[in-house]
PDB file of N, CA and C in Angstrom:
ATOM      1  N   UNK A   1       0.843  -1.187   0.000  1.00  0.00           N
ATOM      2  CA  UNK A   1       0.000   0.000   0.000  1.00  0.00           C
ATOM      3  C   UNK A   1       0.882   1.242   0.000  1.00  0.00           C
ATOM      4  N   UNK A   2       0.460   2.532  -0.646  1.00  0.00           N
ATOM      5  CA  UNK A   2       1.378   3.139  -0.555  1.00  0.00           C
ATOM      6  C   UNK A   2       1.057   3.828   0.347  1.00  0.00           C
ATOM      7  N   UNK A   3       1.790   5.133   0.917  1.00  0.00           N
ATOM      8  CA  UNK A   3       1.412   6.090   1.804  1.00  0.00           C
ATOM      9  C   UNK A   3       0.082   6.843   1.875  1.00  0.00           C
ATOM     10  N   UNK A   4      -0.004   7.433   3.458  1.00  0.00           N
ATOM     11  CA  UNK A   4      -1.503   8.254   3.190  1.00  0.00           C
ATOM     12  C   UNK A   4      -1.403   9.315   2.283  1.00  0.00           C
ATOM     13  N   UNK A   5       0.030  10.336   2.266  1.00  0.00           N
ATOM     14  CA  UNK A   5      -0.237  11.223   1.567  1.00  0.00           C
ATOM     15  C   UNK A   5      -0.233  11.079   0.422  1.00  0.00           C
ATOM     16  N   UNK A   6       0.273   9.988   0.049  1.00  0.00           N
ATOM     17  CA  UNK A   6       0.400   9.935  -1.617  1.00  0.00           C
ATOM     18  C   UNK A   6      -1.596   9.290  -2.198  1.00  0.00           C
ATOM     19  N   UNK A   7      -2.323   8.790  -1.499  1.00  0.00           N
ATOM     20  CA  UNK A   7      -3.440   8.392  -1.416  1.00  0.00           C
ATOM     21  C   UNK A   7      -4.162   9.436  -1.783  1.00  0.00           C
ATOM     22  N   UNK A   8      -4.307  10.189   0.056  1.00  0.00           N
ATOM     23  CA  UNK A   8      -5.163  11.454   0.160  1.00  0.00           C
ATOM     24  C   UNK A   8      -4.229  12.778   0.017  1.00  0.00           C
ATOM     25  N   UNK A   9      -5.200  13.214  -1.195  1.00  0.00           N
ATOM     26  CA  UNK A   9      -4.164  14.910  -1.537  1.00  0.00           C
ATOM     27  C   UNK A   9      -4.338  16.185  -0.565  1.00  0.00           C
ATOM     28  N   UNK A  10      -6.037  16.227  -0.393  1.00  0.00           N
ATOM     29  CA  UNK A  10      -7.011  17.052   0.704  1.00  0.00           C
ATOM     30  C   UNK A  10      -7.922  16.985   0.634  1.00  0.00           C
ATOM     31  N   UNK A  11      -8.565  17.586   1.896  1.00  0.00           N
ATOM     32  CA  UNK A  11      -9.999  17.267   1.546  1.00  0.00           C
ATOM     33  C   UNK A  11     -10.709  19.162   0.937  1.00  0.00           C
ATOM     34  N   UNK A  12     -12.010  18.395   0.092  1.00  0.00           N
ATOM     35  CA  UNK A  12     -12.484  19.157  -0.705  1.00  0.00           C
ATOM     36  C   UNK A  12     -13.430  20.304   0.247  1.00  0.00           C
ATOM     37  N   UNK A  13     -13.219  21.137   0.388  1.00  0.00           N
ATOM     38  CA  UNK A  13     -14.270  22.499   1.247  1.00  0.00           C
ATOM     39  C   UNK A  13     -14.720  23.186   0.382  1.00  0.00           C
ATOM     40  N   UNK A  14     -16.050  22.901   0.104  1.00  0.00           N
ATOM     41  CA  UNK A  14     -16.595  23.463  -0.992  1.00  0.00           C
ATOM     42  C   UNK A  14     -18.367  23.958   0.010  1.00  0.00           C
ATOM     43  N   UNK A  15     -18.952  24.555  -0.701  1.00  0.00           N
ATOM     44  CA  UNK A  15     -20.313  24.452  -0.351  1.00  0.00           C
ATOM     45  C   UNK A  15     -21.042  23.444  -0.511  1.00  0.00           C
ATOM     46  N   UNK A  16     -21.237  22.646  -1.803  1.00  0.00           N
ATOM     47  CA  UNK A  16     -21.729  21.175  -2.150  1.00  0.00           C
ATOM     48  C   UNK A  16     -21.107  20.387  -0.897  1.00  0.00           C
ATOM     49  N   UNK A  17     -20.061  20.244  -0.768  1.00  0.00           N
ATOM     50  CA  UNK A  17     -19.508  19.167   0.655  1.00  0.00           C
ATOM     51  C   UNK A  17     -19.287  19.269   1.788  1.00  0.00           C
ATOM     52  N   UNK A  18     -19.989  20.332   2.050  1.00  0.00           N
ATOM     53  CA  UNK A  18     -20.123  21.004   3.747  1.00  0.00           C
ATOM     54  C   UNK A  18     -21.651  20.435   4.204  1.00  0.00           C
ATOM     55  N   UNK A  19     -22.660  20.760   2.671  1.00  0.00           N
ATOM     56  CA  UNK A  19     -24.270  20.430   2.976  1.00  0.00           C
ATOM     57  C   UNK A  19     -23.989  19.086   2.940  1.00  0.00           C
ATOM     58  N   UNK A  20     -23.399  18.254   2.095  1.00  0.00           N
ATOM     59  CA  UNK A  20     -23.678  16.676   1.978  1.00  0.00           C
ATOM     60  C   UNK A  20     -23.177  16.133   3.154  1.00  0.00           C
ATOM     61  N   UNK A  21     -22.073  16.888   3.994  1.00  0.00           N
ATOM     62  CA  UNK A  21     -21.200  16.477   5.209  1.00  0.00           C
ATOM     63  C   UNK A  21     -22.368  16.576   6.431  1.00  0.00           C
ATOM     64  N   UNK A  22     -22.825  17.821   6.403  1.00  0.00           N
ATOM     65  CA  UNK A  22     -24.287  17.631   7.444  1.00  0.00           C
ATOM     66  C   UNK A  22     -25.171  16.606   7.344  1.00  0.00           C
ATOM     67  N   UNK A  23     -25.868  16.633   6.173  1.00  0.00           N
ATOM     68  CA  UNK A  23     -26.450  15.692   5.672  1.00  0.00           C
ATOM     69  C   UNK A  23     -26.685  14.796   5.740  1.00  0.00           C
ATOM     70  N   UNK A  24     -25.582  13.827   5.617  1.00  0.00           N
ATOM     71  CA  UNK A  24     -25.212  12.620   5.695  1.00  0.00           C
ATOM     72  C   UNK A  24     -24.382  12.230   5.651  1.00  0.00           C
ATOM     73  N   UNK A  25     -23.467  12.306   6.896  1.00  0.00           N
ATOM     74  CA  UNK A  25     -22.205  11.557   6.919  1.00  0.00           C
ATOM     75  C   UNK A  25     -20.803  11.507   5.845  1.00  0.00           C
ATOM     76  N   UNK A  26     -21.409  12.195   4.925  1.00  0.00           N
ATOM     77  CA  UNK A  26     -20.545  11.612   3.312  1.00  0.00           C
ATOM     78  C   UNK A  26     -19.203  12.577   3.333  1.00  0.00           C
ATOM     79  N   UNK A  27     -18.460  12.912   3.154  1.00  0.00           N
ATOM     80  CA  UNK A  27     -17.271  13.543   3.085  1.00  0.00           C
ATOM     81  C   UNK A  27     -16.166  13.698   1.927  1.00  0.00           C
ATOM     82  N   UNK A  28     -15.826  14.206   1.268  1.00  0.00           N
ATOM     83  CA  UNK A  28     -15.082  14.431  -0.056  1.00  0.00           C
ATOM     84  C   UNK A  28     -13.503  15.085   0.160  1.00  0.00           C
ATOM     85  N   UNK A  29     -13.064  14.505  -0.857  1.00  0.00           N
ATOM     86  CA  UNK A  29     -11.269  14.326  -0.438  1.00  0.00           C
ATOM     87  C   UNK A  29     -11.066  14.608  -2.255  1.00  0.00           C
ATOM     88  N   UNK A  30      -9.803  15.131  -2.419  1.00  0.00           N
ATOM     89  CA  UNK A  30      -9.013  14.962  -3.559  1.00  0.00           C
ATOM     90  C   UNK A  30      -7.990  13.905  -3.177  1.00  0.00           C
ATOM     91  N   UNK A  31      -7.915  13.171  -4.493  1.00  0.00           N
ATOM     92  CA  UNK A  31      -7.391  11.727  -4.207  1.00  0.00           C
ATOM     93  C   UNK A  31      -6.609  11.690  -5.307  1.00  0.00           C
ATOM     94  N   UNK A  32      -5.285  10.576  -5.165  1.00  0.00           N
ATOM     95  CA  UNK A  32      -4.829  10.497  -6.448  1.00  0.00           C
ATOM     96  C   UNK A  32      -5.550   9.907  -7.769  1.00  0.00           C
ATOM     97  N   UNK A  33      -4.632  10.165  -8.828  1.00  0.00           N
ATOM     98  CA  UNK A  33      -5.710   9.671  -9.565  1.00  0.00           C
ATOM     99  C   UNK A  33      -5.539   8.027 -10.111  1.00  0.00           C
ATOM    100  N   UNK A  34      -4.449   7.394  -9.595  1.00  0.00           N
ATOM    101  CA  UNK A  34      -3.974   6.081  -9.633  1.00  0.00           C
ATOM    102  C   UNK A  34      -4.807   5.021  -8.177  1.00  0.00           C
ATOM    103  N   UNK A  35      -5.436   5.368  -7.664  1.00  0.00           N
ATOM    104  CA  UNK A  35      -5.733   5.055  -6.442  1.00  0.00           C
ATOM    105  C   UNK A  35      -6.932   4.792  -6.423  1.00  0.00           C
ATOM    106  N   UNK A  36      -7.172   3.190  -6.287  1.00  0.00           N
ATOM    107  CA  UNK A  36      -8.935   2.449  -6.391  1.00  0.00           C
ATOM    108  C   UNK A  36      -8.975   3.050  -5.115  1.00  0.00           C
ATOM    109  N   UNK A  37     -10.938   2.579  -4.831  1.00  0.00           N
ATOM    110  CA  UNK A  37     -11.501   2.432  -3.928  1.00  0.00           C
ATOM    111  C   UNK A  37     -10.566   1.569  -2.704  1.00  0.00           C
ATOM    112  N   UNK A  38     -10.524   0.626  -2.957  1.00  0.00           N
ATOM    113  CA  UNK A  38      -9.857  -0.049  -1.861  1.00  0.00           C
ATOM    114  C   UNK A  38      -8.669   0.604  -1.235  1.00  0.00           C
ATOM    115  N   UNK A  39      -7.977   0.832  -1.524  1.00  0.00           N
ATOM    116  CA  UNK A  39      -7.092   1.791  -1.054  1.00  0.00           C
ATOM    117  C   UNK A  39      -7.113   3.406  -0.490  1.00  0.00           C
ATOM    118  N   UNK A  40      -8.038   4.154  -0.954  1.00  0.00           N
ATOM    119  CA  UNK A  40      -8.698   4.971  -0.779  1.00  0.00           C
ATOM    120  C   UNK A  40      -9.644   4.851   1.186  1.00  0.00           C
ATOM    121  N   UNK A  41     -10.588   3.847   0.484  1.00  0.00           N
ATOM    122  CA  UNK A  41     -11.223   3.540   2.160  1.00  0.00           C
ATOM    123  C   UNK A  41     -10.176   2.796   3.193  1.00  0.00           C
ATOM    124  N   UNK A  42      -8.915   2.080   2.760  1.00  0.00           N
ATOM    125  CA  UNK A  42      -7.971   1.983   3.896  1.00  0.00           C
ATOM    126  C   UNK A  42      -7.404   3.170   4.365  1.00  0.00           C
ATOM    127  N   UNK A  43      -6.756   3.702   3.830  1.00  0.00           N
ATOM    128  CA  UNK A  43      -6.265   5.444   3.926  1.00  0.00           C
ATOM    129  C   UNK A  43      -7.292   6.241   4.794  1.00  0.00           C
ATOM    130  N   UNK A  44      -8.354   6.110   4.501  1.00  0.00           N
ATOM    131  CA  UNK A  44      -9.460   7.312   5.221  1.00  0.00           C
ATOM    132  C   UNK A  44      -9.275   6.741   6.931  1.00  0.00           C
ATOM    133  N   UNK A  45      -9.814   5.198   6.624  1.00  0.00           N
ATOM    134  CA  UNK A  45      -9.815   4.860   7.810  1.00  0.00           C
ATOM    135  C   UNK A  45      -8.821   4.413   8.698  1.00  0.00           C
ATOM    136  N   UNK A  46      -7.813   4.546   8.471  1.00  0.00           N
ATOM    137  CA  UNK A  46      -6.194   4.622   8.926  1.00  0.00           C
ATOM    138  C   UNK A  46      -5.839   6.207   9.458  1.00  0.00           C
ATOM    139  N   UNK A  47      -6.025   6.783   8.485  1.00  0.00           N
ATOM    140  CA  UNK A  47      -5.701   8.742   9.083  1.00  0.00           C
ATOM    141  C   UNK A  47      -6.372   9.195   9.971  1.00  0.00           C
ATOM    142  N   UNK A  48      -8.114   9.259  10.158  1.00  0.00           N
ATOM    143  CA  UNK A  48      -8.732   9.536  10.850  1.00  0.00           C
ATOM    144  C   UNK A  48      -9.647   8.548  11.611  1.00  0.00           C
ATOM    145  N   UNK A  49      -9.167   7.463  11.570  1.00  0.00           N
ATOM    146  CA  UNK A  49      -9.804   6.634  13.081  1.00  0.00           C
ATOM    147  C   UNK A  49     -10.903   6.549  12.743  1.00  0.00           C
ATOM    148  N   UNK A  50     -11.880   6.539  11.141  1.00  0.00           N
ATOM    149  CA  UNK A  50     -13.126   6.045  11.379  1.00  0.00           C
ATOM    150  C   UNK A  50     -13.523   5.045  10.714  1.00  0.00           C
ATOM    151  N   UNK A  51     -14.994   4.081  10.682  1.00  0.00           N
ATOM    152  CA  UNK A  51     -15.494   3.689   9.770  1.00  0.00           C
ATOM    153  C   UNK A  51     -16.206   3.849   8.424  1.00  0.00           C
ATOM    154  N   UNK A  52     -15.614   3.603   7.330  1.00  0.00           N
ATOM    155  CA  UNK A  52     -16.237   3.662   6.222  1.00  0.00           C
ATOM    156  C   UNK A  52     -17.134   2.964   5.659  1.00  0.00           C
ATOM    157  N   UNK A  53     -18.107   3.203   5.337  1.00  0.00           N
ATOM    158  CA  UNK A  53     -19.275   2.426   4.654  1.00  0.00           C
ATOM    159  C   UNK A  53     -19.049   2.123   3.145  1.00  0.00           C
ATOM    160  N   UNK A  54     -19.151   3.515   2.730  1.00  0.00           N
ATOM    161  CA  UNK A  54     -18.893   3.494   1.212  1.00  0.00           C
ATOM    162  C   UNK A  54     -17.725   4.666   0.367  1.00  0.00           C
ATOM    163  N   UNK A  55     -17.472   4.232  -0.548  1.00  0.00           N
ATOM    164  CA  UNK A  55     -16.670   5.138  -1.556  1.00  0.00           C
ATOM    165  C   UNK A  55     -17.150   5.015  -2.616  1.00  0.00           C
ATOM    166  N   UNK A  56     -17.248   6.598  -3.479  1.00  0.00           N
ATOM    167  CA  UNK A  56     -17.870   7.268  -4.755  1.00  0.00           C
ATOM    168  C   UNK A  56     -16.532   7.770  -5.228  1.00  0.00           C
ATOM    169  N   UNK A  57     -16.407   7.299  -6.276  1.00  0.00           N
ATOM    170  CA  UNK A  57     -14.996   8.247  -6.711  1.00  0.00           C
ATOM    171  C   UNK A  57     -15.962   8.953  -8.162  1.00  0.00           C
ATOM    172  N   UNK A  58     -14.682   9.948  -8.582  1.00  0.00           N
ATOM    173  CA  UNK A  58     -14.895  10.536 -10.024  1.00  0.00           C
ATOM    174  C   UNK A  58     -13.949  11.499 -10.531  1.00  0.00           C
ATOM    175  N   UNK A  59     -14.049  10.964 -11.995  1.00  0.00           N
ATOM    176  CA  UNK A  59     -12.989  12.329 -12.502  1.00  0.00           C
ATOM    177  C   UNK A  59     -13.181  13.502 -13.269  1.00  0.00           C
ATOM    178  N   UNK A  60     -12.997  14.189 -12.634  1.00  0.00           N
ATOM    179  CA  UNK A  60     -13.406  15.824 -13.876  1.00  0.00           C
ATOM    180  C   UNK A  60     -12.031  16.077 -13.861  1.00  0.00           C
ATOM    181  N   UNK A  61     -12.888  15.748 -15.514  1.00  0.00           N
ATOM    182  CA  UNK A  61     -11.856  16.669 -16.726  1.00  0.00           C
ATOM    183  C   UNK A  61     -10.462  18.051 -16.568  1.00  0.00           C
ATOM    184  N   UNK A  62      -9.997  18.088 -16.914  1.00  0.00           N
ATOM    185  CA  UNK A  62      -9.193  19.523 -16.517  1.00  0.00           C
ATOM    186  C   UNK A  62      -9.693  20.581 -17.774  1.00  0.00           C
ATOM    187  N   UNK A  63     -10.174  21.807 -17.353  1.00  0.00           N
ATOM    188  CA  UNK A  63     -10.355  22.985 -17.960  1.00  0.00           C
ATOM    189  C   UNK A  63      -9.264  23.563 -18.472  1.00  0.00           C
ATOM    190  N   UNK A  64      -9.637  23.744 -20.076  1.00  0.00           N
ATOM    191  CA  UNK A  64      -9.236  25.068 -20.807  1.00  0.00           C
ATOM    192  C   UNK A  64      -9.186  26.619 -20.175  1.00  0.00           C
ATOM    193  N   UNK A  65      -8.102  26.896 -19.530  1.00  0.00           N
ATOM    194  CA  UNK A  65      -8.364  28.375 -18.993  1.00  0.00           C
ATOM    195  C   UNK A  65      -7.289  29.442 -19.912  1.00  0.00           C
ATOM    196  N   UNK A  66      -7.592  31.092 -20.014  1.00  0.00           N
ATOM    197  CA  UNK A  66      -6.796  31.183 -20.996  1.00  0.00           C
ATOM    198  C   UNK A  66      -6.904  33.075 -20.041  1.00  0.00           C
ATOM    199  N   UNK A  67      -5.252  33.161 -20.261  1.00  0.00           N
ATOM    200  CA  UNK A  67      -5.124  34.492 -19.984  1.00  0.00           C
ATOM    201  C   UNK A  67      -4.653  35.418 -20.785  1.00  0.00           C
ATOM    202  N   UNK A  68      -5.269  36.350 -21.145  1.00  0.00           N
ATOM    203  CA  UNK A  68      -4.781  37.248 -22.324  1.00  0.00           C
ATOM    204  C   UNK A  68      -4.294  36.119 -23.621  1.00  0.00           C
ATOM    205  N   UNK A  69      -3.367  36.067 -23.946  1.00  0.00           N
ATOM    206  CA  UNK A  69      -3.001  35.538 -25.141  1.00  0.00           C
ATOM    207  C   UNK A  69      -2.684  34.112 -24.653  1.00  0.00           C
ATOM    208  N   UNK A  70      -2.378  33.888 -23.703  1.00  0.00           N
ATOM    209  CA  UNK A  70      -1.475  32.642 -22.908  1.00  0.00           C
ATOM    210  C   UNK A  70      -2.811  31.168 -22.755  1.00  0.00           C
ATOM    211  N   UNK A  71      -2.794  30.027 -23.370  1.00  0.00           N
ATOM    212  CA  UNK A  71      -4.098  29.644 -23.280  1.00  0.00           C
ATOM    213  C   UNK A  71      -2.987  28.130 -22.161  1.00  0.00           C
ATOM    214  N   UNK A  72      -3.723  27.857 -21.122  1.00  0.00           N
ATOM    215  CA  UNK A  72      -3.323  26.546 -20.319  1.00  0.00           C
ATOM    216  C   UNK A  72      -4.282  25.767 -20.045  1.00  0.00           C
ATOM    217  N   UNK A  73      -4.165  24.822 -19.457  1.00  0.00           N
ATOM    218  CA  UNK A  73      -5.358  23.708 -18.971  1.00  0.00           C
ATOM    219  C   UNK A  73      -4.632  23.200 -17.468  1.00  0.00           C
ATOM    220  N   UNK A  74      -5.935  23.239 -16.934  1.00  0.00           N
ATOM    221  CA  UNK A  74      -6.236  23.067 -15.826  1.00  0.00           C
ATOM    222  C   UNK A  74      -5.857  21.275 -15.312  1.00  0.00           C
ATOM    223  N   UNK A  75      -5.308  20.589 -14.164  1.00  0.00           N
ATOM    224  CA  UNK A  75      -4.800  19.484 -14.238  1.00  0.00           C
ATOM    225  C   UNK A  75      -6.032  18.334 -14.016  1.00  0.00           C
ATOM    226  N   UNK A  76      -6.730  16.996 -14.390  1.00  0.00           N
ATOM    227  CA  UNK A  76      -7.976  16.835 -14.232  1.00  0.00           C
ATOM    228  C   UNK A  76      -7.686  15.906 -12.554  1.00  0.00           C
ATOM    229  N   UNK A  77      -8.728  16.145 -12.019  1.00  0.00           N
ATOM    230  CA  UNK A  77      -8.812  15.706 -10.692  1.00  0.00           C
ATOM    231  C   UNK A  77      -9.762  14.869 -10.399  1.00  0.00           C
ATOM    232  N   UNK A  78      -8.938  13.983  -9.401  1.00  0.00           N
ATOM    233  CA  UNK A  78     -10.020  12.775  -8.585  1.00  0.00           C
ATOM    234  C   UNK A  78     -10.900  13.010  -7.520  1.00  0.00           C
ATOM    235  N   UNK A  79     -12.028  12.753  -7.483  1.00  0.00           N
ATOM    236  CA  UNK A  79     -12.919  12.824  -6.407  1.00  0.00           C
ATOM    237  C   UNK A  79     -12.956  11.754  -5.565  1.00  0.00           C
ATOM    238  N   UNK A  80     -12.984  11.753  -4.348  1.00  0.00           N
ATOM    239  CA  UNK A  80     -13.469  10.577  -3.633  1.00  0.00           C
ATOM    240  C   UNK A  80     -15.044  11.013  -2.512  1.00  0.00           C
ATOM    241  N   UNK A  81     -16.056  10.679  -2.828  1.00  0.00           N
ATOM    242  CA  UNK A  81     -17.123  10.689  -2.010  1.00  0.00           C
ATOM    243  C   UNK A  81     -16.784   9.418  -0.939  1.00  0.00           C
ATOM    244  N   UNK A  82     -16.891   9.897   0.348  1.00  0.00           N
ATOM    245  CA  UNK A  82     -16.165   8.982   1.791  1.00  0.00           C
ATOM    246  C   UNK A  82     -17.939   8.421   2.336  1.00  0.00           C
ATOM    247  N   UNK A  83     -18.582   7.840   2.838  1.00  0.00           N
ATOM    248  CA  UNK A  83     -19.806   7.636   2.904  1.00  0.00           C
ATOM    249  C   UNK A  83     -19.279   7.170   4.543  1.00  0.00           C
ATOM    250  N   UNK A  84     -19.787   7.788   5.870  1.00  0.00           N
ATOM    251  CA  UNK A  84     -18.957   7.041   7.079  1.00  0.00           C
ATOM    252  C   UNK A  84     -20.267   6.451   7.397  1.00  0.00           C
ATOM    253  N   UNK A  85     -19.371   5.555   8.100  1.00  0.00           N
ATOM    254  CA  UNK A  85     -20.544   4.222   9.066  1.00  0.00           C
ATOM    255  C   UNK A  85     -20.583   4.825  10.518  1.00  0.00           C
ATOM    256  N   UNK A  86     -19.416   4.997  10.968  1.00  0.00           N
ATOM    257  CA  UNK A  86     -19.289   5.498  12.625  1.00  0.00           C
ATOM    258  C   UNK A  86     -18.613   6.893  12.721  1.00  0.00           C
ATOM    259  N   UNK A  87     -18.835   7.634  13.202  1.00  0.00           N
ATOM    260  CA  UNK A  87     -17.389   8.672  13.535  1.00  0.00           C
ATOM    261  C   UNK A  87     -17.926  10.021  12.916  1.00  0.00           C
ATOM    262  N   UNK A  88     -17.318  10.876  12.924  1.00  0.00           N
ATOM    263  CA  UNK A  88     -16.739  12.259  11.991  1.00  0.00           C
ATOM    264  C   UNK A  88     -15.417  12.552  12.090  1.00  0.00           C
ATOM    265  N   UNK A  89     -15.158  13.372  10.675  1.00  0.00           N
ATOM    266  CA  UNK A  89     -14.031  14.089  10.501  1.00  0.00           C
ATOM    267  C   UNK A  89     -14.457  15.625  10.963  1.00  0.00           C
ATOM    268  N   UNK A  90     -13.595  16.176  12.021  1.00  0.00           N
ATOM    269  CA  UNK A  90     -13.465  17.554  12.225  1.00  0.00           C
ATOM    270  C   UNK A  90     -12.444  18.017  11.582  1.00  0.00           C
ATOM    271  N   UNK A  91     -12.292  19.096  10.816  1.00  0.00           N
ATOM    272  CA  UNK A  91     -11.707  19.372   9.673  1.00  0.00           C
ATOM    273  C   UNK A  91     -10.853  20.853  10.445  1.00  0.00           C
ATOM    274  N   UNK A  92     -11.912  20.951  10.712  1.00  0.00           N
ATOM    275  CA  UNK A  92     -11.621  22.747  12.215  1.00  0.00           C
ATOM    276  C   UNK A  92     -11.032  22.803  13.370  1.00  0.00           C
ATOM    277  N   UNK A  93     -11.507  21.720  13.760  1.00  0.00           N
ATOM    278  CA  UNK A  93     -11.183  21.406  15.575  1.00  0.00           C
ATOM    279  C   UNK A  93     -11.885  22.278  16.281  1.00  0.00           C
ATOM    280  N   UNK A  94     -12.947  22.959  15.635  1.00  0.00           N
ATOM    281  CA  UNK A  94     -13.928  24.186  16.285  1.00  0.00           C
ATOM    282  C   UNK A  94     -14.868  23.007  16.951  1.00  0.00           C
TER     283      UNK A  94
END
């Protein structure tokens, strides 16, 4: 297995994954993009001490972004949807 950090990149703080985190348990991470499920839910539940139920992964594309004349693309990124059985992640420590 490889390392956690090489696994988990960060987790995602977005508005969409703050409501789904209330919600229901579910929690979202940037993940590598070589990295199944299985490895993924060992990692979660190795770093932060909880149970995992389920994992949702996905990949979006990387964007065309373009400045003045200069045109680049954006790098495409892995999603991991974390689904917990027991526990939370405090992300704040608030």
């Amino acid at each position: 297995m490889k390392a956690l950090h090489q696994i988990i990149k960060r987790p995602l703080i977005t508005e969409k994954s703050n409501l789904q985190r209330e919600a229901g348990q579910t929690v979202t991470f940037e993940v590598a993009r070589d990295a199944n499920k299985i490895e993924i839910k060992q990692a979660i539940e190795k770093a932060f001490k909880v149970k995992v139920k389920d994992v949702r992964t996905m990949v979006t594309a990387g964007k065309a972004k373009r400045v003045g004349v200069l045109v680049g693309k954006r790098s495409a990124v892995k999603k991991a949807y974390v689904t917990l059985a027991e526990g939370t992640i405090d992300f704040f420590g608030v």
